[in-house]
N, C-alpha and C. Protein backbone atom coordinates (compact mmCIF):
# COMPACT_ATOMS: atom_id res chain seq x y z
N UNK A 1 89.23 112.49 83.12
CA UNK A 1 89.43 111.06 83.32
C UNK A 1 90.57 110.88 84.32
N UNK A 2 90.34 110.19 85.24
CA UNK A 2 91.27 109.96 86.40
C UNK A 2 92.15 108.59 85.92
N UNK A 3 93.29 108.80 86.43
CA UNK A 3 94.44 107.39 86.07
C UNK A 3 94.65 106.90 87.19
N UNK A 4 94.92 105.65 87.56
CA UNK A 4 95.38 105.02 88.54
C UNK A 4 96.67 104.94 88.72
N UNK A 5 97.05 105.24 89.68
CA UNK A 5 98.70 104.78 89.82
C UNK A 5 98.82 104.11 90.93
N UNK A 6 99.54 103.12 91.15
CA UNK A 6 99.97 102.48 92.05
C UNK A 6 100.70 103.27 93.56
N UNK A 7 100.12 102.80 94.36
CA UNK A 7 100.90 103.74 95.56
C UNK A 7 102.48 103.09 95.93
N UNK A 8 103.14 103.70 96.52
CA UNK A 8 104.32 103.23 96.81
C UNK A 8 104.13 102.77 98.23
N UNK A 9 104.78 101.59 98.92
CA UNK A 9 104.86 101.73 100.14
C UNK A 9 106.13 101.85 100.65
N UNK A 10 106.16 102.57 101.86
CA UNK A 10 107.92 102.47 102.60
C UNK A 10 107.98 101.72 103.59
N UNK A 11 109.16 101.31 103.87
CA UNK A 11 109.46 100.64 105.02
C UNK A 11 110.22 101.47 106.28
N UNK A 12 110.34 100.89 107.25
CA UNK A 12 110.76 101.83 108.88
C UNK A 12 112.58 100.92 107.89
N UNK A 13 113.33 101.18 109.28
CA UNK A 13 114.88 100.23 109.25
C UNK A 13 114.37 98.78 110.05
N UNK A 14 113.52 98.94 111.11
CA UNK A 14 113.45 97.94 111.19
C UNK A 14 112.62 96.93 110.55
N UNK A 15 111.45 97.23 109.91
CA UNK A 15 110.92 96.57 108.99
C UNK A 15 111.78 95.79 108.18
N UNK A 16 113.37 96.67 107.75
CA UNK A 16 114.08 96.54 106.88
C UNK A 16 114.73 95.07 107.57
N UNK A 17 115.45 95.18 108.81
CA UNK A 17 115.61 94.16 109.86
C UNK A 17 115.03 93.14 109.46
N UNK A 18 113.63 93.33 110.04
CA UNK A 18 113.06 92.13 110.25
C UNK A 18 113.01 91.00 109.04
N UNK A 19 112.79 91.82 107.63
CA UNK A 19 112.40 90.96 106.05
C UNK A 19 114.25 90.46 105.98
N UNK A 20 115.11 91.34 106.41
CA UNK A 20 116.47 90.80 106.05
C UNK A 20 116.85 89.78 107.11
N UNK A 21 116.50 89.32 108.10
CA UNK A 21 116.93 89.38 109.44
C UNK A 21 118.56 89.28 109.72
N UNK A 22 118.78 90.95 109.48
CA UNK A 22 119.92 91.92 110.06
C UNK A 22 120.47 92.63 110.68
N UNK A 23 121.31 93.48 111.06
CA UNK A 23 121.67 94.39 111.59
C UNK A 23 121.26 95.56 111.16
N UNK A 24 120.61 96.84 112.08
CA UNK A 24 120.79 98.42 111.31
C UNK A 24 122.09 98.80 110.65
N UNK A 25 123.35 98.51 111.53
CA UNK A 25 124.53 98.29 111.87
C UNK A 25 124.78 98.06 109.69
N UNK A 26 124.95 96.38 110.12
CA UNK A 26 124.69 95.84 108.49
C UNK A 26 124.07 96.78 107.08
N UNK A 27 122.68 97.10 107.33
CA UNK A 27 122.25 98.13 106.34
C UNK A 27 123.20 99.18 106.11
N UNK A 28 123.33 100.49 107.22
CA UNK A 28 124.30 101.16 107.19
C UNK A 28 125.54 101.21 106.52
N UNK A 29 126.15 99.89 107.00
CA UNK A 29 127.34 99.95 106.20
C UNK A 29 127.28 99.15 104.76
N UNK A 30 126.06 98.30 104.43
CA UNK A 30 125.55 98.66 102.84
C UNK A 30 125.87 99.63 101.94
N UNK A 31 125.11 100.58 102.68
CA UNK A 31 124.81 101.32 102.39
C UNK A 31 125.74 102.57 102.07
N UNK A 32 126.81 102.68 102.71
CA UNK A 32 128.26 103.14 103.01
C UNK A 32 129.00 102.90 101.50
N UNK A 33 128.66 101.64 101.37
CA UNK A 33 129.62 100.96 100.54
C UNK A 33 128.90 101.14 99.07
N UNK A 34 127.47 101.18 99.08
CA UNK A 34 127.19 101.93 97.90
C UNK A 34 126.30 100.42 97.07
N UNK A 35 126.38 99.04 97.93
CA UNK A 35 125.31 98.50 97.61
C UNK A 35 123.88 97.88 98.33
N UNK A 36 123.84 99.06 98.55
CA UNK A 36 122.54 98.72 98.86
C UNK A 36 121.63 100.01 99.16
N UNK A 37 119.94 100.31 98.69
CA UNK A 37 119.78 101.40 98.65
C UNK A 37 119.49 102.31 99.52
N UNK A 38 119.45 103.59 99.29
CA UNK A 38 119.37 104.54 100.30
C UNK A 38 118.25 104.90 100.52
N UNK A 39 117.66 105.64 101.53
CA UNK A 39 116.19 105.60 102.00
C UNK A 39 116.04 107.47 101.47
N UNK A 40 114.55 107.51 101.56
CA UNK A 40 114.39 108.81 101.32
C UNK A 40 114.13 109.31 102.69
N UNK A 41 114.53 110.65 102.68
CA UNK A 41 114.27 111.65 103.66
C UNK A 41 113.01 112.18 103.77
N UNK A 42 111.81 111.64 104.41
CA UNK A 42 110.53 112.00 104.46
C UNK A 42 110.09 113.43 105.56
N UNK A 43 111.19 114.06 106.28
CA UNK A 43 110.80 114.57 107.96
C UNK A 43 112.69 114.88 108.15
N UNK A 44 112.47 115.84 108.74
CA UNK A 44 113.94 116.14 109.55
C UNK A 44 114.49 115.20 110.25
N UNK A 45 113.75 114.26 110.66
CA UNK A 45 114.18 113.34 111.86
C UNK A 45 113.96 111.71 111.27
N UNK A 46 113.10 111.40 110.06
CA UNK A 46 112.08 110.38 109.79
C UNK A 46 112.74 109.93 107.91
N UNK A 47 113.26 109.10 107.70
CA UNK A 47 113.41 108.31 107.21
C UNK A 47 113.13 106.79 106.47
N UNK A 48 112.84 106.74 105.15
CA UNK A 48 112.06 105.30 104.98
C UNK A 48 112.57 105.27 103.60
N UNK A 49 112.48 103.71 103.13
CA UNK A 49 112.59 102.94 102.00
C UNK A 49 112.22 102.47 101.10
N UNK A 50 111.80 102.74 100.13
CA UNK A 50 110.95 102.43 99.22
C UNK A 50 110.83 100.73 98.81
N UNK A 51 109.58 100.14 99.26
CA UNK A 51 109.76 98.43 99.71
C UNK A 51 110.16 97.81 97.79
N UNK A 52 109.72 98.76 96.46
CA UNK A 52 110.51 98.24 95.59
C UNK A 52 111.71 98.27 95.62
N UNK A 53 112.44 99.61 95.80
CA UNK A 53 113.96 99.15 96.36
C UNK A 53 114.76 98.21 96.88
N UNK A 54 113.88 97.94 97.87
CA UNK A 54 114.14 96.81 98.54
C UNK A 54 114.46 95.53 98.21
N UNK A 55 113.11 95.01 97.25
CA UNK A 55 112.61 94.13 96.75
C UNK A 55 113.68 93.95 95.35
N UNK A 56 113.60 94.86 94.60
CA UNK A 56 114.79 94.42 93.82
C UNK A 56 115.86 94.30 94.17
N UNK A 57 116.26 95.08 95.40
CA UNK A 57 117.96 94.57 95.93
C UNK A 57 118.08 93.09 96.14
N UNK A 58 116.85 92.90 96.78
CA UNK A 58 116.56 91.30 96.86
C UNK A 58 117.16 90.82 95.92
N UNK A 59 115.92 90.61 94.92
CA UNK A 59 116.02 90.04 93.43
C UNK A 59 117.38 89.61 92.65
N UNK A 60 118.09 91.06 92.96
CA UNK A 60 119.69 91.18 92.09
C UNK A 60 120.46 90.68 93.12
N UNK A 61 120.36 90.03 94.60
CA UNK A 61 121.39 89.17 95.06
C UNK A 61 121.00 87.90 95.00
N UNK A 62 119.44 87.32 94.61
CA UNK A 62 119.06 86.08 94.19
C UNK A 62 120.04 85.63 92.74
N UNK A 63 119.70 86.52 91.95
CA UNK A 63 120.55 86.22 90.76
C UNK A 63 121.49 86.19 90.68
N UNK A 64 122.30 86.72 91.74
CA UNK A 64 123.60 86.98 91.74
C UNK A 64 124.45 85.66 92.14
N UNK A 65 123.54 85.26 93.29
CA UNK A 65 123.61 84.38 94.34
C UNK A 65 123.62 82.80 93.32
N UNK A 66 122.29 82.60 92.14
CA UNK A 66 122.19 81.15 91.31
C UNK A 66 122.98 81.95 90.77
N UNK A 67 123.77 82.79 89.64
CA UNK A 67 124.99 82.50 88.73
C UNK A 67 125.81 81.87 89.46
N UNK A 68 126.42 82.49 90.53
CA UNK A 68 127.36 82.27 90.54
C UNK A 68 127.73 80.70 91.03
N UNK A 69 126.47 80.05 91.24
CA UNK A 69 126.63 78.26 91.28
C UNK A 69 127.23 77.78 90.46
């Protein structure tokens, strides 16, 4: 019996850009600082983000963003 699992998708940095509309610059130093997540190493050279990652980083600065109203 076969199971389904959901596929993951990744994102490029600029994908990341474009949904944030940011800096690489910006991510980076996110990322530096330890909030915001880190991408996996797919390739010696090739790099990407897991778009739930993403998506909840979202999420937890929405919430972050109405408390603190």
């Amino acid at each position: 019996m076969a199971t389904h699992t959901q596929s993951e998708s990744f994102l490029k940095c600029k994908d990341i850009q474009s949904k944030l509309s940011t800096s690489r610059a910006s991510i980076y130093r996110w990322m530096k600082s330890g909030t915001f997540p880190r991408p996996i190493q797919l390739g010696s050279n090739m790099v990407r983000w897991k778009e739930s990652d993403i998506n909840a980083w979202i999420s937890s600065k929405e919430k972050f963003s109405s408390q603190s109203k």
